[in-house]
Protein backbone atom coordinates (compact mmCIF):
# COMPACT_ATOMS: atom_id res chain seq x y z
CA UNK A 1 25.94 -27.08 -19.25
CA UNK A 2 22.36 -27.54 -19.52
CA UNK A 3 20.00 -28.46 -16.51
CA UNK A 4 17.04 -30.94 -17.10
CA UNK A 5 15.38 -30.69 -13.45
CA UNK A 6 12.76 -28.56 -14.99
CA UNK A 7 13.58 -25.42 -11.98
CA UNK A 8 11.02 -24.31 -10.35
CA UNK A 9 7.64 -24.83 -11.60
CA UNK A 10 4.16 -24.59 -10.61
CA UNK A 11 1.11 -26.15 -11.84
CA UNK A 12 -1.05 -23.45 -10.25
CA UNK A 13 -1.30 -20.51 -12.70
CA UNK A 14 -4.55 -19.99 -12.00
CA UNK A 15 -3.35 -18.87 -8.60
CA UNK A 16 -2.50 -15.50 -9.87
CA UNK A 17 -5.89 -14.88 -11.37
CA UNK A 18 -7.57 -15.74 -7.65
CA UNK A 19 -5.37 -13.30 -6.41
CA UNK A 20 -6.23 -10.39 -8.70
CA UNK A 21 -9.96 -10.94 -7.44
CA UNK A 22 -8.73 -11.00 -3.65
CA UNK A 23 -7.08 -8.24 -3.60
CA UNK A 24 -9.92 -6.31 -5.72
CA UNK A 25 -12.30 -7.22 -2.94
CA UNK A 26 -10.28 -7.03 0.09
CA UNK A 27 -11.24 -10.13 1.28
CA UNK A 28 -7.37 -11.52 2.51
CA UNK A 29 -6.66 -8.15 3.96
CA UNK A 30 -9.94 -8.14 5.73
CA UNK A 31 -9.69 -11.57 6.97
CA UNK A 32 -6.28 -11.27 8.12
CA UNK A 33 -7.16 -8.49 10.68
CA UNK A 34 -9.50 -11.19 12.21
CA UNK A 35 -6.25 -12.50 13.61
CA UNK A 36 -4.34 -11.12 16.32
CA UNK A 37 -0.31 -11.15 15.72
CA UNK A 38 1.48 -11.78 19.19
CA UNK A 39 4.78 -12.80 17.69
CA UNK A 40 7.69 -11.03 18.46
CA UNK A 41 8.03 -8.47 15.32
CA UNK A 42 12.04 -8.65 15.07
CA UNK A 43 11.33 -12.00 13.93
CA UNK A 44 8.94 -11.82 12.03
CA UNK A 45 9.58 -12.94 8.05
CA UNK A 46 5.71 -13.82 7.02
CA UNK A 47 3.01 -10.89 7.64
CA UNK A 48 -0.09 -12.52 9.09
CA UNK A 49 -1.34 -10.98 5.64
CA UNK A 50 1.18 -13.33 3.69
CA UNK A 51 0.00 -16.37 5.90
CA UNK A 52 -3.24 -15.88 5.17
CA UNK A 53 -3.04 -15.53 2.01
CA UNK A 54 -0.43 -18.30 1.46
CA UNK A 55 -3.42 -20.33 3.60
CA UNK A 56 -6.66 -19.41 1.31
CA UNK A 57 -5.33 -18.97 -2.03
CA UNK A 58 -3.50 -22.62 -1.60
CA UNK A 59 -6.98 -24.28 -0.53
CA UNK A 60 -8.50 -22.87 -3.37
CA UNK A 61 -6.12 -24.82 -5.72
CA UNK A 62 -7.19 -27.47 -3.89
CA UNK A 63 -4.55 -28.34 -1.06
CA UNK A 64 -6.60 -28.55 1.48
CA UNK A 65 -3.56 -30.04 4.13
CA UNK A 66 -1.06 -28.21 6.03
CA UNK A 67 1.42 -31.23 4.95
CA UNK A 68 0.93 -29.87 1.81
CA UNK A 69 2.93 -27.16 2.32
CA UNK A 70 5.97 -28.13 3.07
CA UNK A 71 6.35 -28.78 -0.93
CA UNK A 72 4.17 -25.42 -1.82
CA UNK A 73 6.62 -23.35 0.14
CA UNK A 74 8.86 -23.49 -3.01
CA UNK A 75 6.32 -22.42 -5.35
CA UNK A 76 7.32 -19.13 -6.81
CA UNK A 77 3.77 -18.45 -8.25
CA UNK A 78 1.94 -18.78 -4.60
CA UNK A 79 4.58 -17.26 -3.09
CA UNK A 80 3.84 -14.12 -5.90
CA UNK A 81 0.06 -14.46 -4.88
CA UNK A 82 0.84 -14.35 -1.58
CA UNK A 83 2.23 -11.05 -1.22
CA UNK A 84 6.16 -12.17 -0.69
CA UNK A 85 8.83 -9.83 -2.72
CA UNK A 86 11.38 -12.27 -2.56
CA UNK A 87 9.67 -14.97 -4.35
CA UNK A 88 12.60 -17.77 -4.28
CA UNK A 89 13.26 -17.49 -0.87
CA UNK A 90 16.61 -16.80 -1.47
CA UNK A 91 16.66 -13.53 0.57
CA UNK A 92 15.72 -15.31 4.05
CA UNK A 93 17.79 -14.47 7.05
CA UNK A 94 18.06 -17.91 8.54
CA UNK A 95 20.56 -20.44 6.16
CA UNK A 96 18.11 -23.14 6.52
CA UNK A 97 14.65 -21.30 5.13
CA UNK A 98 16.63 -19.98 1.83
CA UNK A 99 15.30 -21.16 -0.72
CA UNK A 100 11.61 -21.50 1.00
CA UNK A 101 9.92 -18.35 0.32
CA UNK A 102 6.71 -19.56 2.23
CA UNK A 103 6.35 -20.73 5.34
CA UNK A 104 6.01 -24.30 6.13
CA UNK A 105 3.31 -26.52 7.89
CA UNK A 106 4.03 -25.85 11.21
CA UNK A 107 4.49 -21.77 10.96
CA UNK A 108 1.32 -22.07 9.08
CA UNK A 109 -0.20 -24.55 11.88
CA UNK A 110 0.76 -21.94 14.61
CA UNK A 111 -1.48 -19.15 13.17
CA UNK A 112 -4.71 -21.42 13.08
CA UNK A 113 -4.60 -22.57 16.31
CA UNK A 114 -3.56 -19.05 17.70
CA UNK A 115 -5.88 -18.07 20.76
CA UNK A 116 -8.10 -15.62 20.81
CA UNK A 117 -8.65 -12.94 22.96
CA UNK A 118 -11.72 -12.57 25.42
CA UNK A 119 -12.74 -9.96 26.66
């Protein structure tokens, strides 16, 4: 039986090249250590790395809002770019986020407003 829903697709390829340059100049690693992780790491499924990167590389395609992704989540090719391994999602340990490899607006909305600390 054939399927005409077109699977997943992105309209991003370009994502992949903006990637290649990141990671040759360190710039996503580096800016993710600006940030300081205080989540509990058993729970963790997206490295502050990933966010970041999921973050940056998605604004530079031009999706500027965090409503945006809650439809980019399911983008195989930015969640490639991004750094995940499992790029469908499928492999996600709660039954609802299969599917999603990327986090969503609100995961995404917790790590920009996460405090810093003063010292």
């Amino acid at each position: 039986m054939a399927a005409f829903d077109g699977g997943r697709l992105s309209t991003d390829g370009g994502v992949l090249l903006l990637r290649e340059v990141a990671e040759g100049s360190g710039m996503l690693r580096r800016f993710a250590r600006c940030f300081v992780d205080h989540r509990n790491p058993e729970l963790i499924e997206h490295t502050v790395e990933e966010l970041v990167s999921q973050r940056i590389l998605a604004q530079a395609c031009g999706y500027e809002d965090l409503e945006d992704h809650d439809v980019l989540r399911d983008d195989a090719l930015l969640a490639m770019a991004s750094g995940k391994r499992d790029a469908t999602g499928e492999g996600r340990r709660r039954k609802r986020d299969r599917g999603h490899a990327l986090a969503g607006k609100s995961t995404l909305n917790r790590l920009e407003l996460t405090p810093t600390n003063a010292t």
